[in-house]
Structures are given as C-alpha cells and as structure tokens.
C-alpha atoms as a PDB file:
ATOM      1  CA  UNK A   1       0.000   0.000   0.000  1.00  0.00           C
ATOM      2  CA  UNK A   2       1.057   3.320  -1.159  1.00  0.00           C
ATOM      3  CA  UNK A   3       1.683   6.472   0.990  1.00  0.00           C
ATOM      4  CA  UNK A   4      -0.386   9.261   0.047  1.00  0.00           C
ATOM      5  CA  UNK A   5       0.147  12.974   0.637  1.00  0.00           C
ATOM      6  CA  UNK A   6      -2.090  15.530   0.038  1.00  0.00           C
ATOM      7  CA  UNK A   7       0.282  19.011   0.115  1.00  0.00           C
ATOM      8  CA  UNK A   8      -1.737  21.993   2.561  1.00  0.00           C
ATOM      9  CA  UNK A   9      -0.912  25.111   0.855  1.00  0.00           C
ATOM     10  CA  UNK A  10       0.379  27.453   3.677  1.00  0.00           C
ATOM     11  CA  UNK A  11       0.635  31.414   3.679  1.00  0.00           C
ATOM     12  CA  UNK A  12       3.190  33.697   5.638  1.00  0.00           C
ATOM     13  CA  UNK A  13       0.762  36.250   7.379  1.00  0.00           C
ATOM     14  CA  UNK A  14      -2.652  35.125   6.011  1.00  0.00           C
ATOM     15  CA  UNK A  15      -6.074  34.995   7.669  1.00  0.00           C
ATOM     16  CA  UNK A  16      -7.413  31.283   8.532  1.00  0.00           C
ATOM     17  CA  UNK A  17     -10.958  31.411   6.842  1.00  0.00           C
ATOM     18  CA  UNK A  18     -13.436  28.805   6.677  1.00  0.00           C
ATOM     19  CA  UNK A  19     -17.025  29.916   4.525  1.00  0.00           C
ATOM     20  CA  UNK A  20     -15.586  33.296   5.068  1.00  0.00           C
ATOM     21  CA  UNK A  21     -15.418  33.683   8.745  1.00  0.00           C
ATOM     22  CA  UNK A  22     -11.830  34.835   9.331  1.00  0.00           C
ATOM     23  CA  UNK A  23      -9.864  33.222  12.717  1.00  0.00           C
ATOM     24  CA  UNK A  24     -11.559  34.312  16.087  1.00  0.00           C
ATOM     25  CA  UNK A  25     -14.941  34.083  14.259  1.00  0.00           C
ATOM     26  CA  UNK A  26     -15.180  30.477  13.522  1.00  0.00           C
ATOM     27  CA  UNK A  27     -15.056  30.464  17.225  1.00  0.00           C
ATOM     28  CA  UNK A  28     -17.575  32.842  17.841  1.00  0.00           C
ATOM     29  CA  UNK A  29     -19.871  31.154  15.319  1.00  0.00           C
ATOM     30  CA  UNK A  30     -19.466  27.569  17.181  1.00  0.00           C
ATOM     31  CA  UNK A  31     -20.408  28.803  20.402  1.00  0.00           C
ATOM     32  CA  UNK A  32     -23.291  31.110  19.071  1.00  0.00           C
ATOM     33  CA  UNK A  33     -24.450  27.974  17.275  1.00  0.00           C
ATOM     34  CA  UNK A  34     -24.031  26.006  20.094  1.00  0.00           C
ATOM     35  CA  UNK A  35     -25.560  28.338  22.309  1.00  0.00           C
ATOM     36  CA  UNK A  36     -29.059  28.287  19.346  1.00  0.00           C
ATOM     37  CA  UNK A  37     -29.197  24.401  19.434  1.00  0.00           C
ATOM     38  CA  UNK A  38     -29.246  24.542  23.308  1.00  0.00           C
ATOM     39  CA  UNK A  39     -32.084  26.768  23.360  1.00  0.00           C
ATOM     40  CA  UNK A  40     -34.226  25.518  20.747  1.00  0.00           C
ATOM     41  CA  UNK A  41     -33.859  22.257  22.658  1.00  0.00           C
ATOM     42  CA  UNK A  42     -35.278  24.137  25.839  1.00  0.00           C
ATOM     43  CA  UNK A  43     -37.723  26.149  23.638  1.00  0.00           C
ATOM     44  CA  UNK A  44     -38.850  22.280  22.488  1.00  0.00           C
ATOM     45  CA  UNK A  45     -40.121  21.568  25.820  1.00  0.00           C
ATOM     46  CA  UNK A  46     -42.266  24.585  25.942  1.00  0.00           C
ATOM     47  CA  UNK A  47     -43.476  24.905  21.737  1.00  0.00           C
ATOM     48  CA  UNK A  48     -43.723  22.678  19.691  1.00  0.00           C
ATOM     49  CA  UNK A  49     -40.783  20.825  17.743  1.00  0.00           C
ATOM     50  CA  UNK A  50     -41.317  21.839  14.572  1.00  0.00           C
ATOM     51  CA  UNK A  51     -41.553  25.407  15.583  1.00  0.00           C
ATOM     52  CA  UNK A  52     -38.497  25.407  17.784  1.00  0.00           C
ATOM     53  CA  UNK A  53     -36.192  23.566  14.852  1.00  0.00           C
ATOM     54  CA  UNK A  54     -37.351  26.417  12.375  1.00  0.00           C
ATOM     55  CA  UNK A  55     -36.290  29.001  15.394  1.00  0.00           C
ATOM     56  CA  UNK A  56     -33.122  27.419  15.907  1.00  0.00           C
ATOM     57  CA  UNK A  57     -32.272  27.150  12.304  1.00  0.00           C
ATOM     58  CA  UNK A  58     -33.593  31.292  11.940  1.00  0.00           C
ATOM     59  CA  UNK A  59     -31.142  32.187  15.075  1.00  0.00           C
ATOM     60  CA  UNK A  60     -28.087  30.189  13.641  1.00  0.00           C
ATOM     61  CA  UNK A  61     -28.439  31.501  10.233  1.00  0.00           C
ATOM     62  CA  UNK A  62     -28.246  35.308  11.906  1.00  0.00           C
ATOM     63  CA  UNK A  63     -25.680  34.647  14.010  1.00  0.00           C
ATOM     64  CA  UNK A  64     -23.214  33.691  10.732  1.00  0.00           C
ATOM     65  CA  UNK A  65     -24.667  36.494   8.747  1.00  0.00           C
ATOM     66  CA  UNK A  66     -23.598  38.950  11.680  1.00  0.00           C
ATOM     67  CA  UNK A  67     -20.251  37.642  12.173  1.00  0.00           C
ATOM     68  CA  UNK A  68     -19.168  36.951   8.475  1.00  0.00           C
ATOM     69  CA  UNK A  69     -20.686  40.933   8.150  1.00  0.00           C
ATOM     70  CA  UNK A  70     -18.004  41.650  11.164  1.00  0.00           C
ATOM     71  CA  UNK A  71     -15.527  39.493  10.073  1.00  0.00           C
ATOM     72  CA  UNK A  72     -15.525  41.157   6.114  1.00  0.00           C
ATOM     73  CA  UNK A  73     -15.657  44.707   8.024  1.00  0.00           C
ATOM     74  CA  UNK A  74     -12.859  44.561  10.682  1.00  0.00           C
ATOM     75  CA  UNK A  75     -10.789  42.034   9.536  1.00  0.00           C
ATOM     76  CA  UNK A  76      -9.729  39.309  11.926  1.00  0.00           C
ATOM     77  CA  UNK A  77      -8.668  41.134  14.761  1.00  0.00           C
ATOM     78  CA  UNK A  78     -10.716  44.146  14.183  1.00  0.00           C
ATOM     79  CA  UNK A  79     -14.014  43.069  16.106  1.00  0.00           C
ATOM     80  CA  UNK A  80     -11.976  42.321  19.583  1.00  0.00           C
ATOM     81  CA  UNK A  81     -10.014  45.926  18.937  1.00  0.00           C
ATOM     82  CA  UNK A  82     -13.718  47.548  18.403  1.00  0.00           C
ATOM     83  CA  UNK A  83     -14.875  45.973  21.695  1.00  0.00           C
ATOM     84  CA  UNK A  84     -11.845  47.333  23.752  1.00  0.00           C
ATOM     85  CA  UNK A  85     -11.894  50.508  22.211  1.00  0.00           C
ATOM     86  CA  UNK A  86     -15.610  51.175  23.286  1.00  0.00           C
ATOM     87  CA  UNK A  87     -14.795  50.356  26.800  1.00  0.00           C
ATOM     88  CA  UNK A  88     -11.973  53.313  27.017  1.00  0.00           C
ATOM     89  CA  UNK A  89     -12.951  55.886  28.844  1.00  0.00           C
ATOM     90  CA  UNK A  90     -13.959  59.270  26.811  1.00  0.00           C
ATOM     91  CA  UNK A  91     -12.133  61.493  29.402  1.00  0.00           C
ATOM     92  CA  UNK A  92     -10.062  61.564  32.891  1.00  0.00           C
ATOM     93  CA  UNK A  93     -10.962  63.008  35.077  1.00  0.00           C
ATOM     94  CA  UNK A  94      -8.168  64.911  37.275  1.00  0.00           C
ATOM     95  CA  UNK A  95      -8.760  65.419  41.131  1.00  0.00           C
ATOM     96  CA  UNK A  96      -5.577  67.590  41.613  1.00  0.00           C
ATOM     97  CA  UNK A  97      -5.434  70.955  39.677  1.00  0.00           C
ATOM     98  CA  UNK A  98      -1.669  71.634  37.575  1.00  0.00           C
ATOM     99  CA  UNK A  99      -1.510  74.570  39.868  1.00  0.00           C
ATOM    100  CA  UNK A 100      -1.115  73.299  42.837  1.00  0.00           C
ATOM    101  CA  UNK A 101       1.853  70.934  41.323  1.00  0.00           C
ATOM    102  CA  UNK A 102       5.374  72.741  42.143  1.00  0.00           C
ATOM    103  CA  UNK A 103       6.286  73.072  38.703  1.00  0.00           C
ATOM    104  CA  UNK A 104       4.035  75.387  37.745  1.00  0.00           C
ATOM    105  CA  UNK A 105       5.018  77.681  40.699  1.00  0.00           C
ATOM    106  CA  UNK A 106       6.600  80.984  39.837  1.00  0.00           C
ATOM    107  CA  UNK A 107       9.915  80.730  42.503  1.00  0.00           C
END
C-alpha cells in the first residue's frame, strides 16, 4: 500500500478562513451555534418541535450572517479591537489641579 500525501498550501501572514469567517470568528460562530441548538432544545419543551427547529435554524443563520458581516468589516482582529476601544474611557478626570503641582510655581 502506497503512501499518500495531500500538500496543505500554507501562507506567511494570512487569515485562517473557513465559509468566510476569518480566525476568532469560527469560534464565535461555534459557540453562538451552540448556544441556538441549546435553546431551541429548551424552547422544544415549551413549543412545539417543529416550531423550535425552524427558530433554531432562523437564530443560527443570523448569528453567521452577523459575524461573516463583522468578520468582512474589521478584519480578523478588528471586532476584539472595536470591543476594547468602546470600553476606554472618553475622558479623565483629574482630582488635583496643575496649579497646585510645584512646577508650575513661579519661585
């Protein structure tokens, strides 16, 4: 019996991408998905199956159309950058005035 290879085609500083998502979001996606099948299996208890499949299947499709919509906008690392940059602060806010600091004394 013959060895086979089958050569992987690798690229110095490229994005991994599977069905478009670039790296952190195939993550993302999993879990979200993950997350959907999990409640449509509690929402099953409650509604009817056929209604919570069709509610599950709704929720996962959104949740790859908003990431591979993130994922095309701000790149691979761009959506983690976005989330840390909205949780800087807008301003400081200084308790001591520059006055009061000795080097802006006249001696």
């Amino acid at each position: 019996m013959e060895n086979h290879y089958i050569p992987i085609k690798k690229g110095l500083q490229k994005d991994v991408l599977y069905k478009g998502l670039k790296a952190k979001y195939i993550i993302y996606c999993l879990y979200l998905a993950l997350t959907a099948i999990l409640l449509g299996l509690v929402l099953s208890t409650f509604i009817p199956m056929v209604y919570a499949l069709l509610l599950m299947a709704i929720d996962i499709a959104v949740v790859f159309l908003v990431l591979l919509f993130y994922s095309r906008t701000y790149g691979a690392n761009g959506f983690v950058k976005k989330l840390a940059d909205s949780q800087r602060p807008n301003a400081i806010k200084v308790s001591n005035p520059f006055k009061s600091l000795l080097l802006w004394k006249n001696n």
